[in-house]
C-alpha atoms as a PDB file:
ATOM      1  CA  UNK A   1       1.164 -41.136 -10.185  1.00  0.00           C
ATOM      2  CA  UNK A   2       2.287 -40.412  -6.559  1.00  0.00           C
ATOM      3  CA  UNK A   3       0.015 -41.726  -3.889  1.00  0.00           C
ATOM      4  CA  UNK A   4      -1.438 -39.090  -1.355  1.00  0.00           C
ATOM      5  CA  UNK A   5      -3.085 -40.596   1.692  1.00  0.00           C
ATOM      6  CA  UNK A   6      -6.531 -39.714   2.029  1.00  0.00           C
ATOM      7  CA  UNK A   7      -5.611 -37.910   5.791  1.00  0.00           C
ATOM      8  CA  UNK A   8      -3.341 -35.750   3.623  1.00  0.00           C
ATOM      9  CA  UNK A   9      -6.017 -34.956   0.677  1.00  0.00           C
ATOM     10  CA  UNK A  10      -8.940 -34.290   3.790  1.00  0.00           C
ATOM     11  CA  UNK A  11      -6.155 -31.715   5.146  1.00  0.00           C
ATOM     12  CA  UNK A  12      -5.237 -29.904   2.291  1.00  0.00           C
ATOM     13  CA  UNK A  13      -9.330 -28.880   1.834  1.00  0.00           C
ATOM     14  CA  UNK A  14      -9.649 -27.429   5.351  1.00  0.00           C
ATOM     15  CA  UNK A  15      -9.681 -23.904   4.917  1.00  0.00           C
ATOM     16  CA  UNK A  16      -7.392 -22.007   6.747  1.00  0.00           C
ATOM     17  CA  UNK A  17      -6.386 -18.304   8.341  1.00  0.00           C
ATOM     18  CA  UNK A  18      -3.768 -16.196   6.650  1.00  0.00           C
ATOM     19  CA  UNK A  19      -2.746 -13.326   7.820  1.00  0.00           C
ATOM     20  CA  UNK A  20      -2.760 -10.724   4.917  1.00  0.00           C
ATOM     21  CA  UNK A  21      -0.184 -11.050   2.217  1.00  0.00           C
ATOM     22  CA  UNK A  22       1.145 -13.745   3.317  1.00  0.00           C
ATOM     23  CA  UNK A  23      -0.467 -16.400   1.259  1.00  0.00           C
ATOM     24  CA  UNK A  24      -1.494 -13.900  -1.922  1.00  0.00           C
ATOM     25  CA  UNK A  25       1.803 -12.692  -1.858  1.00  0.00           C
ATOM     26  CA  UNK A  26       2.847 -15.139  -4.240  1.00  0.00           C
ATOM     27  CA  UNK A  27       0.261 -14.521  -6.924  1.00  0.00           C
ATOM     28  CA  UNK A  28       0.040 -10.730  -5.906  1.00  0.00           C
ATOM     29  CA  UNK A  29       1.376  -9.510  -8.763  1.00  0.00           C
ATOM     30  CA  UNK A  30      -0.975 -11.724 -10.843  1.00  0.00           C
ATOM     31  CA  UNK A  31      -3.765 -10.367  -8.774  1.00  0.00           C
ATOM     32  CA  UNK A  32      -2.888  -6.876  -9.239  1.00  0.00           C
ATOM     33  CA  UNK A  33      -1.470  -7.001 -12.620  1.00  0.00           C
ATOM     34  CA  UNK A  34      -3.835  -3.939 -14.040  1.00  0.00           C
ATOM     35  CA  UNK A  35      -2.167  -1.767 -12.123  1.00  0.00           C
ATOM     36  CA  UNK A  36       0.237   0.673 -14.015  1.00  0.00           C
ATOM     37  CA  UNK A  37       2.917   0.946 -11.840  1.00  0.00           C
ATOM     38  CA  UNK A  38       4.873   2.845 -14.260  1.00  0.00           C
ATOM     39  CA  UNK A  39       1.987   5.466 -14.392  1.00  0.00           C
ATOM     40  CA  UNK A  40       2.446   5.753 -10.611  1.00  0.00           C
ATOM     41  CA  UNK A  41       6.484   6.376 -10.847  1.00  0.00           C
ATOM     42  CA  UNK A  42       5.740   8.660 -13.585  1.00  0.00           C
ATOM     43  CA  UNK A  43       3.183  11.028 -11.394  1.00  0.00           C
ATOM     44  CA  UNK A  44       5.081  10.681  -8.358  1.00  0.00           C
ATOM     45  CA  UNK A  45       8.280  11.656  -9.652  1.00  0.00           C
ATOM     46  CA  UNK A  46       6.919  14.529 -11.279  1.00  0.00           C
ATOM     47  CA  UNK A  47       5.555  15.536  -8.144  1.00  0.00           C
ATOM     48  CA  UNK A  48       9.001  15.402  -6.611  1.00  0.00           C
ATOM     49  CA  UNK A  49      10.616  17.243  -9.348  1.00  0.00           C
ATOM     50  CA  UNK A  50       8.124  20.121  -8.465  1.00  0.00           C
ATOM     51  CA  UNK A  51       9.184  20.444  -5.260  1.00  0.00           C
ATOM     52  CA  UNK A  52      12.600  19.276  -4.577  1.00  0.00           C
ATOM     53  CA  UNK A  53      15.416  20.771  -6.974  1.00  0.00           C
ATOM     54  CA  UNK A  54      18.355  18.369  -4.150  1.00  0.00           C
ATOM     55  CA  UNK A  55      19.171  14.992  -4.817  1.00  0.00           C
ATOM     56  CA  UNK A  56      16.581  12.634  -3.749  1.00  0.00           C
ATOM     57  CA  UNK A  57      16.979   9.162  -1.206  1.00  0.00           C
ATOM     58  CA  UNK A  58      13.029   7.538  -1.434  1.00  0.00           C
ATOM     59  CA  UNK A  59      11.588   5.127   1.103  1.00  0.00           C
ATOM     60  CA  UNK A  60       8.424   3.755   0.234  1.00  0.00           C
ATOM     61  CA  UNK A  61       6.158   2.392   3.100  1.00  0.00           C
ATOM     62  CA  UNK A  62       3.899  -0.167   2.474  1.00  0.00           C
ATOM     63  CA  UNK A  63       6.033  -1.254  -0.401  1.00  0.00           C
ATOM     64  CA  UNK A  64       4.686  -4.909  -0.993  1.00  0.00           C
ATOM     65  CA  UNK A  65       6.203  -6.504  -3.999  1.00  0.00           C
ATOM     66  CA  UNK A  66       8.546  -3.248  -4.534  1.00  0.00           C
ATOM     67  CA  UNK A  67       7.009  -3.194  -8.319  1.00  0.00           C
ATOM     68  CA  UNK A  68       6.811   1.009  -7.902  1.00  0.00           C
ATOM     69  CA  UNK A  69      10.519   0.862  -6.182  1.00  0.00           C
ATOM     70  CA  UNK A  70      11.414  -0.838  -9.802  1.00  0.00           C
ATOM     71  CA  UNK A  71       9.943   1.712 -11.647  1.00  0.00           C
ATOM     72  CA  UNK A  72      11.685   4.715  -9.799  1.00  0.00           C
ATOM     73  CA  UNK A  73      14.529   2.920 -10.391  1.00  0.00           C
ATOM     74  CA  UNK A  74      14.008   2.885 -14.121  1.00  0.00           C
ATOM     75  CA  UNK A  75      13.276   6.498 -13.504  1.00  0.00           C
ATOM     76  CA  UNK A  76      17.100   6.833 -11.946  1.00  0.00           C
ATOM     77  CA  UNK A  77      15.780   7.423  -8.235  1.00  0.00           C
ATOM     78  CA  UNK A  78      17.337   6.006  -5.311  1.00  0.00           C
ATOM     79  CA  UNK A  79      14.666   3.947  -3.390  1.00  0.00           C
ATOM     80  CA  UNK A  80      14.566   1.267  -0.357  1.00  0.00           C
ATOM     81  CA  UNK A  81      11.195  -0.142   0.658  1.00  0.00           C
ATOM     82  CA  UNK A  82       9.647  -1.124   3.848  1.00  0.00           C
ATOM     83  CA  UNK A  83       6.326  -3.711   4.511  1.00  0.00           C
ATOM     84  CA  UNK A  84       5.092  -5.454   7.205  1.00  0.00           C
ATOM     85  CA  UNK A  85       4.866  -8.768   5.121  1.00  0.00           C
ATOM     86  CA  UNK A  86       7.907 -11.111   4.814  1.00  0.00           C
ATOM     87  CA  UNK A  87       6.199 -12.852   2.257  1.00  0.00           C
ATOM     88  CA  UNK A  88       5.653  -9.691  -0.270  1.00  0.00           C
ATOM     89  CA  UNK A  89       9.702  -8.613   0.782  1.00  0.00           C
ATOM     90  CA  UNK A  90      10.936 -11.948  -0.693  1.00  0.00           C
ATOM     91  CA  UNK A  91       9.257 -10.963  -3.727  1.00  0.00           C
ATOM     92  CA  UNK A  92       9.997  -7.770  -3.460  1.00  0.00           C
ATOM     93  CA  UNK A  93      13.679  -8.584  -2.821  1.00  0.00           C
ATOM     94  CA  UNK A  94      13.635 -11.050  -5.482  1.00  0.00           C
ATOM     95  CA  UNK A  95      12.695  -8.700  -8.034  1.00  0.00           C
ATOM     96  CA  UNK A  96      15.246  -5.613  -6.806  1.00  0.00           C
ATOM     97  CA  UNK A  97      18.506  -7.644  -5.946  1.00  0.00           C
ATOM     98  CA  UNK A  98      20.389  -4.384  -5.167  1.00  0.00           C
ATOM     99  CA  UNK A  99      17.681  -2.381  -3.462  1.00  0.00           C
ATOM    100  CA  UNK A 100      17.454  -2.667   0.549  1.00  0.00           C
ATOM    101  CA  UNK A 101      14.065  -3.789   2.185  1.00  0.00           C
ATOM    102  CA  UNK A 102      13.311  -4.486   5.621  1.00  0.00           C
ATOM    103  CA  UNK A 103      10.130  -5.641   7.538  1.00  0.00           C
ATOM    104  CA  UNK A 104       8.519  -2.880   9.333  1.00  0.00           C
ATOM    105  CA  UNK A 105       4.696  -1.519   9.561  1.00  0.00           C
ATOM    106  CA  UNK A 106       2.972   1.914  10.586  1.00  0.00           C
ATOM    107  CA  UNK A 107       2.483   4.134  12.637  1.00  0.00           C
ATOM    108  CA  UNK A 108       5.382   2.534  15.232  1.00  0.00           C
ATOM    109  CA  UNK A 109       8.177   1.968  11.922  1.00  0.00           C
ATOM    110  CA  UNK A 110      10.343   0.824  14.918  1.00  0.00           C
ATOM    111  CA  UNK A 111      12.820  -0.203  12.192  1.00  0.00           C
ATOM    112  CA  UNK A 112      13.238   2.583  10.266  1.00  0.00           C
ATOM    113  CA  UNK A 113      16.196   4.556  10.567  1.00  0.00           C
ATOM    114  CA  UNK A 114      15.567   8.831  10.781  1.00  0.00           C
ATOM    115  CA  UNK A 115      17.309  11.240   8.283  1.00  0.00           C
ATOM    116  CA  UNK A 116      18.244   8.489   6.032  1.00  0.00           C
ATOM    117  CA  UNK A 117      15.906   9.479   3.147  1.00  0.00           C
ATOM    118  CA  UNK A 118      14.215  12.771   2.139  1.00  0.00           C
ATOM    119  CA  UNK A 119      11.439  11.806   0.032  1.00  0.00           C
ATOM    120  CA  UNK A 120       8.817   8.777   1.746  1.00  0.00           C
ATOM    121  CA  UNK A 121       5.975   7.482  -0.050  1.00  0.00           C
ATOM    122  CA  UNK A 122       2.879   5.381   1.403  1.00  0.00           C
ATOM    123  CA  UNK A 123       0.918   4.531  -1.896  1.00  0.00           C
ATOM    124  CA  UNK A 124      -1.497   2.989  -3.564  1.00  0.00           C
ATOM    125  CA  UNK A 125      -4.354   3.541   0.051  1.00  0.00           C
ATOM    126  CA  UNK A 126      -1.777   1.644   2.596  1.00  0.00           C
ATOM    127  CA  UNK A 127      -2.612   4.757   4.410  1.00  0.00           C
ATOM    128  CA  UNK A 128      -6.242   2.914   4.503  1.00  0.00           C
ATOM    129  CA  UNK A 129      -4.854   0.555   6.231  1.00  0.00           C
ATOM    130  CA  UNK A 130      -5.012   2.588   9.391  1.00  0.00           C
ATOM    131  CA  UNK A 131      -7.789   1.369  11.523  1.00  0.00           C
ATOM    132  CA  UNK A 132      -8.952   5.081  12.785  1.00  0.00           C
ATOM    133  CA  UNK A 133      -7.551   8.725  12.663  1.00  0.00           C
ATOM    134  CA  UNK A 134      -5.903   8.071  15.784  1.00  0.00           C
ATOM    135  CA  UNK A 135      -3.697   5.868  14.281  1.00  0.00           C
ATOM    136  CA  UNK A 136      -3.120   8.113  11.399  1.00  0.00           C
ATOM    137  CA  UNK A 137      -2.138  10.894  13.922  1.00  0.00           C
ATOM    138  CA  UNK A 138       0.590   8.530  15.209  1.00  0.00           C
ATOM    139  CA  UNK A 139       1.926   7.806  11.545  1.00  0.00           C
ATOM    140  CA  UNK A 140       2.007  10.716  10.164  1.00  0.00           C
ATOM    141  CA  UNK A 141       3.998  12.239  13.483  1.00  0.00           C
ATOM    142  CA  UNK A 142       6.605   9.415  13.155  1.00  0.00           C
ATOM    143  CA  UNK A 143       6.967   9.858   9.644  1.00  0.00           C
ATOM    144  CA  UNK A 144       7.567  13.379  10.112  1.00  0.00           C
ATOM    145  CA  UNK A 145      10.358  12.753  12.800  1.00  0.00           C
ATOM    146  CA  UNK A 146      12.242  10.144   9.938  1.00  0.00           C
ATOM    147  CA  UNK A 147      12.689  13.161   7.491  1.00  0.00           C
ATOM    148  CA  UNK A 148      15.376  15.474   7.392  1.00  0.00           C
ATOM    149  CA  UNK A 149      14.446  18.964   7.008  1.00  0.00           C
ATOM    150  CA  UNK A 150      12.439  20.223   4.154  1.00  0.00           C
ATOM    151  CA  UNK A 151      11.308  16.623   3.312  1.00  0.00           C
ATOM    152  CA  UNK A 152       8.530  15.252   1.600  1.00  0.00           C
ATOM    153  CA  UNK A 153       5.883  12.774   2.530  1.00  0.00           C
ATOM    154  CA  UNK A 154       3.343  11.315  -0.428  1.00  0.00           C
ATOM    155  CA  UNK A 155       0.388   9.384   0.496  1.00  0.00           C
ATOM    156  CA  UNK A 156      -2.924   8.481  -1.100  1.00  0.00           C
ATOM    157  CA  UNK A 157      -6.062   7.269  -0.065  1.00  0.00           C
ATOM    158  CA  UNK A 158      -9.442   6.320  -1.780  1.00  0.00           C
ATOM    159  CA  UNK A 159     -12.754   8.259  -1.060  1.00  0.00           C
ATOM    160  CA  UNK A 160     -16.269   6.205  -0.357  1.00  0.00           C
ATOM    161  CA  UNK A 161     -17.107   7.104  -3.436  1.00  0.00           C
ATOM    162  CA  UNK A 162     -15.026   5.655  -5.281  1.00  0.00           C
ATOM    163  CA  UNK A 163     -15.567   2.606  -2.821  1.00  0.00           C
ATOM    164  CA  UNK A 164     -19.370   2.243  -3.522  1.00  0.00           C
ATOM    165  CA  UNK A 165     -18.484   2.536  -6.907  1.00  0.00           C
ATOM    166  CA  UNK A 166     -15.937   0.677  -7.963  1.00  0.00           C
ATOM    167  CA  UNK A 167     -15.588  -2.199  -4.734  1.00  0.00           C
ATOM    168  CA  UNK A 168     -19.118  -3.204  -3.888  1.00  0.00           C
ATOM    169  CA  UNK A 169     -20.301  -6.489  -3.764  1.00  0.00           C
ATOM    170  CA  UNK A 170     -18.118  -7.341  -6.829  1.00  0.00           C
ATOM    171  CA  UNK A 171     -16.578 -10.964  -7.185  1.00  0.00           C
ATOM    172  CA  UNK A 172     -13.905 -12.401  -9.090  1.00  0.00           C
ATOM    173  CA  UNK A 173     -11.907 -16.088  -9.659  1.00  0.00           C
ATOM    174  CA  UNK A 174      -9.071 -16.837 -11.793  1.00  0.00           C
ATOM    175  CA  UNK A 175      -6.753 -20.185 -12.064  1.00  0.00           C
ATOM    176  CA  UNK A 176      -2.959 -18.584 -12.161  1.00  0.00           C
ATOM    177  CA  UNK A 177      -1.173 -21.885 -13.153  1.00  0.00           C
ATOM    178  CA  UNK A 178      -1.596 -25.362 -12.335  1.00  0.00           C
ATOM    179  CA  UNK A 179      -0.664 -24.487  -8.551  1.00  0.00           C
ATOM    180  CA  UNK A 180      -2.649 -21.494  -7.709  1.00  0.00           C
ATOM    181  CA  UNK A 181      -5.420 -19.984  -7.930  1.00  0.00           C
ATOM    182  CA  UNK A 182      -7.789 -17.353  -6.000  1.00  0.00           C
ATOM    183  CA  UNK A 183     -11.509 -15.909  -5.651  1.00  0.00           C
ATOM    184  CA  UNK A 184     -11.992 -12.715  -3.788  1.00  0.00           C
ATOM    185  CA  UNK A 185     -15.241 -10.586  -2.801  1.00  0.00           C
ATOM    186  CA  UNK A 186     -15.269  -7.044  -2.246  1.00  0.00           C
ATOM    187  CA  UNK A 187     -17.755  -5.133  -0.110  1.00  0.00           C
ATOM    188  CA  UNK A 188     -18.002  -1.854   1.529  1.00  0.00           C
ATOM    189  CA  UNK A 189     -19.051  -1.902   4.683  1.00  0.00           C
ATOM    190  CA  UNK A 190     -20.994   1.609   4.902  1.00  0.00           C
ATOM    191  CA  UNK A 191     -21.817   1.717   8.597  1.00  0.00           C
ATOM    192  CA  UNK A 192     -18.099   0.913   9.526  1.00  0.00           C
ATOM    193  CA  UNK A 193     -16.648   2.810   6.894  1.00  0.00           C
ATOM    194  CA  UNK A 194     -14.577   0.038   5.876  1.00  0.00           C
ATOM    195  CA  UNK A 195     -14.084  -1.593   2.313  1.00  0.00           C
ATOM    196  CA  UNK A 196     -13.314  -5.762   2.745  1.00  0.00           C
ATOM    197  CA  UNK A 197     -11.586  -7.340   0.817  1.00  0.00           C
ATOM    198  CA  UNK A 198     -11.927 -11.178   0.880  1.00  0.00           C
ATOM    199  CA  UNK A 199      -9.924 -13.674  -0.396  1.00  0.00           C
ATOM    200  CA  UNK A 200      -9.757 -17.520  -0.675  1.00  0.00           C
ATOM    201  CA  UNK A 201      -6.135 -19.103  -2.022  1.00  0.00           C
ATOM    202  CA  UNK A 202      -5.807 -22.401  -3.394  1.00  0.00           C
ATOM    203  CA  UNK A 203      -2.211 -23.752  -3.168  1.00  0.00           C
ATOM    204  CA  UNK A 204      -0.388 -26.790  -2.923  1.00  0.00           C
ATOM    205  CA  UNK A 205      -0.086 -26.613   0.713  1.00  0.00           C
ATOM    206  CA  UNK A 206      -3.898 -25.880   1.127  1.00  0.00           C
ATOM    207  CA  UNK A 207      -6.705 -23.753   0.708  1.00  0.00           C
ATOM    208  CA  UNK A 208      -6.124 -20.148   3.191  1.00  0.00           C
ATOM    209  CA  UNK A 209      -8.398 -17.052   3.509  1.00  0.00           C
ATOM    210  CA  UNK A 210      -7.618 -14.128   4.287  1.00  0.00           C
ATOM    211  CA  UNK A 211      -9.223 -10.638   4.865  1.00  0.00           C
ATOM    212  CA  UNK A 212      -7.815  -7.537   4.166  1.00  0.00           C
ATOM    213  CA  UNK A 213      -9.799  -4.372   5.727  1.00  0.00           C
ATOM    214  CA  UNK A 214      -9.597  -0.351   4.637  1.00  0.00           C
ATOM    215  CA  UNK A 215     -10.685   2.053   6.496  1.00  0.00           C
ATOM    216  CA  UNK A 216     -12.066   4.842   4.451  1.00  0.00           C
ATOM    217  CA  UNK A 217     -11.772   8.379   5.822  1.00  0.00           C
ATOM    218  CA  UNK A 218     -13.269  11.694   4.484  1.00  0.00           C
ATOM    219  CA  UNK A 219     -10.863  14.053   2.887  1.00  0.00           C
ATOM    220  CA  UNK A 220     -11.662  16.976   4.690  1.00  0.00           C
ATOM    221  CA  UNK A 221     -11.031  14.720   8.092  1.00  0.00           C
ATOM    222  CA  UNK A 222      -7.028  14.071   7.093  1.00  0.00           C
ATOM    223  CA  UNK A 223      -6.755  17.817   5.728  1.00  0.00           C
ATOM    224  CA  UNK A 224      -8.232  18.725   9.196  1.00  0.00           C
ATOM    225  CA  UNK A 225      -5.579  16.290  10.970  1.00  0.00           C
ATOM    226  CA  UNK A 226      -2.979  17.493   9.127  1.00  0.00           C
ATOM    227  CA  UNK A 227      -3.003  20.844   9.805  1.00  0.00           C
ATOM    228  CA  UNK A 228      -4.070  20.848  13.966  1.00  0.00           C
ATOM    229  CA  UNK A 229      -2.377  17.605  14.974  1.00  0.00           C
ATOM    230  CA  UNK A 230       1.160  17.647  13.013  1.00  0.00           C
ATOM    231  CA  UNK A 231       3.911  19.774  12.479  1.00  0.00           C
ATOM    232  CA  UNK A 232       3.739  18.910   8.298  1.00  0.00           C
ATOM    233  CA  UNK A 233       3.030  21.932   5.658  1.00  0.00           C
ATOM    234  CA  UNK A 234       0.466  20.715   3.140  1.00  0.00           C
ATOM    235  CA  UNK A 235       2.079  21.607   0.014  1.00  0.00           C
ATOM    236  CA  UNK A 236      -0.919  20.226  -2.257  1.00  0.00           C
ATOM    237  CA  UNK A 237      -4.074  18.079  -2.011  1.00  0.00           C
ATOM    238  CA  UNK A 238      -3.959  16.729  -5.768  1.00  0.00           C
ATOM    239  CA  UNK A 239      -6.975  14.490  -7.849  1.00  0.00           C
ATOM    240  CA  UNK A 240      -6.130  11.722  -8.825  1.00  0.00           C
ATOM    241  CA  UNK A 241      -3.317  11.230 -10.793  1.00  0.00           C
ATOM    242  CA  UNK A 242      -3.768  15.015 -11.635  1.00  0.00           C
ATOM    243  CA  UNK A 243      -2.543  18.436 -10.825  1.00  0.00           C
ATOM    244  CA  UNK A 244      -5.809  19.477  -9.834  1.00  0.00           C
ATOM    245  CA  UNK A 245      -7.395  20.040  -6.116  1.00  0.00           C
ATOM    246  CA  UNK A 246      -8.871  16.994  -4.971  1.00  0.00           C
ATOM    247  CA  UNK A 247     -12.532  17.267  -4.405  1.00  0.00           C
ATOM    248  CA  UNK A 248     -14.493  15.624  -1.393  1.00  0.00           C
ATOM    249  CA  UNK A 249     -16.340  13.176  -4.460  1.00  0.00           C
ATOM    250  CA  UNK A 250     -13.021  12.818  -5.896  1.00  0.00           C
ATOM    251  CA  UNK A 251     -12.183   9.002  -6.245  1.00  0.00           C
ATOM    252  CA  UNK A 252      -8.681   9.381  -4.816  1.00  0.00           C
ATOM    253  CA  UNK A 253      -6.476  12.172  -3.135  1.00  0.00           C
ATOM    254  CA  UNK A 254      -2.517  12.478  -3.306  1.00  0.00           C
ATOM    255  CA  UNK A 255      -1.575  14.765  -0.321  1.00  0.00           C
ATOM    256  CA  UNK A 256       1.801  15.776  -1.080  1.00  0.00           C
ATOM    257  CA  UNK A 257       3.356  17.388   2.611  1.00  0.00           C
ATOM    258  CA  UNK A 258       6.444  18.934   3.260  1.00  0.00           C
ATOM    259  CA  UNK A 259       8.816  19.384   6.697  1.00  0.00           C
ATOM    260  CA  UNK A 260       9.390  22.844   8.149  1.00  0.00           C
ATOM    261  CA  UNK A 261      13.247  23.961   7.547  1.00  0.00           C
END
């Protein structure tokens, strides 16, 4: 048995502040494991195939632990990822030896080279991430200057709906392994328009929280945005995972823009 001073047990209870993904990124994929990344390649490229017939480069912002950049791969796509967490890039970098990832966040993507890659993607509600329209104004404007002409930018985000639904006071704990394990609580803040998503991670270097915060925005608000505040052509405004128009109770919205020639 190896002898741990009591100082050292005492420490490793305090709680303490993570910044997100950078403690859950090493159980993220354990975390997040229902989601069908495969599904997501499979609907996105389709989308692409719709609407550009040229040979396609894809950056995906936002790009955590690069499981969609593996998919496309599988798919026979070309794709680099971006993210503002180190942690998740290790991972992510881990899992894609030969793809290229670099640390880099919106709406600044200081880091991102321009003309590099016609086709970027900001999935799964990153967008959300956005603390107010704003902000979203400012991303979408410097995405739009990183795309060569007639490029593509795919985003999604979630509705309230789907929110209140789905992401209200709901808990959950597992145990991973013998190392880690994690209880979050989810709440949707309706006078902030936020959904929270908090998280405590037990590890062998401690016990961290951290709090991850969405901000959800009306449909209509980003169409709006979109068309007055940005150069981008909206090419379609699709349900989720659907070919259909999204809805304002829909319980997600692909918005699938394109750059002037």
């Amino acid at each position: 048995m190896i002898f741990i001073p009591d100082e050292k047990k005492n420490a490793l209870k305090v709680r303490k502040k993570s910044i997100p993904y950078q403690t859950l990124a090493v159980i993220y994929n354990r975390v997040m494991r229902h989601v069908n990344y495969s599904q997501w390649a499979t609907y996105i490229a389709t989308i692409i195939r719709k609407s550009q017939s040229i040979e396609i480069a894809l950056l995906d912002i936002g790009c955590g632990t690069g499981e969609f950049i593996r998919e496309m791969g599988i798919l026979g796509y070309s794709c680099d990822g971006c993210d503002p967490s180190e942690a998740m890039l290790q991972v992510a970098q881990l899992n894609n030896p030969h793809k290229k990832f670099w640390v880099d966040k919106l709406p600044e993507l200081e880091q991102t080279r321009g003309g590099i890659y016609n086709v970027i993607t900001c999935l799964y509600d990153t967008i959300n991430y956005l603390s107010g329209l704003a902000l979203l104004e400012q991303a979408l404007n410097r995405v739009y200057t990183l795309l060569p002409a007639r490029g593509m930018f795919i985003f999604d985000v979630v509705s309230k709906k789907f929110c209140e639904l789905y992401f209200d006071d709901v808990k959950e704990e597992e145990i991973v392994n013998k190392q880690y394990a994690y209880s979050r609580k989810s709440y949707f803040n309706k006078s902030q328009s936020e959904q929270v998503n908090e998280f405590i991670i037990y590890t062998p270097s401690g016990i961290f929280e951290e709090r991850h915060i969405q901000k959800i925005f009306s449909f209509s608000d980003i169409e709006n945005l979109i068309r007055d505040r940005t150069p981008f052509k909206i090419l379609n405004i699709y349900e989720d995972f659907t070919f259909f128009k999204a809805e304002a109770n829909s319980d997600r919205a692909h918005f699938i823009l394109k750059k002037s020639e």
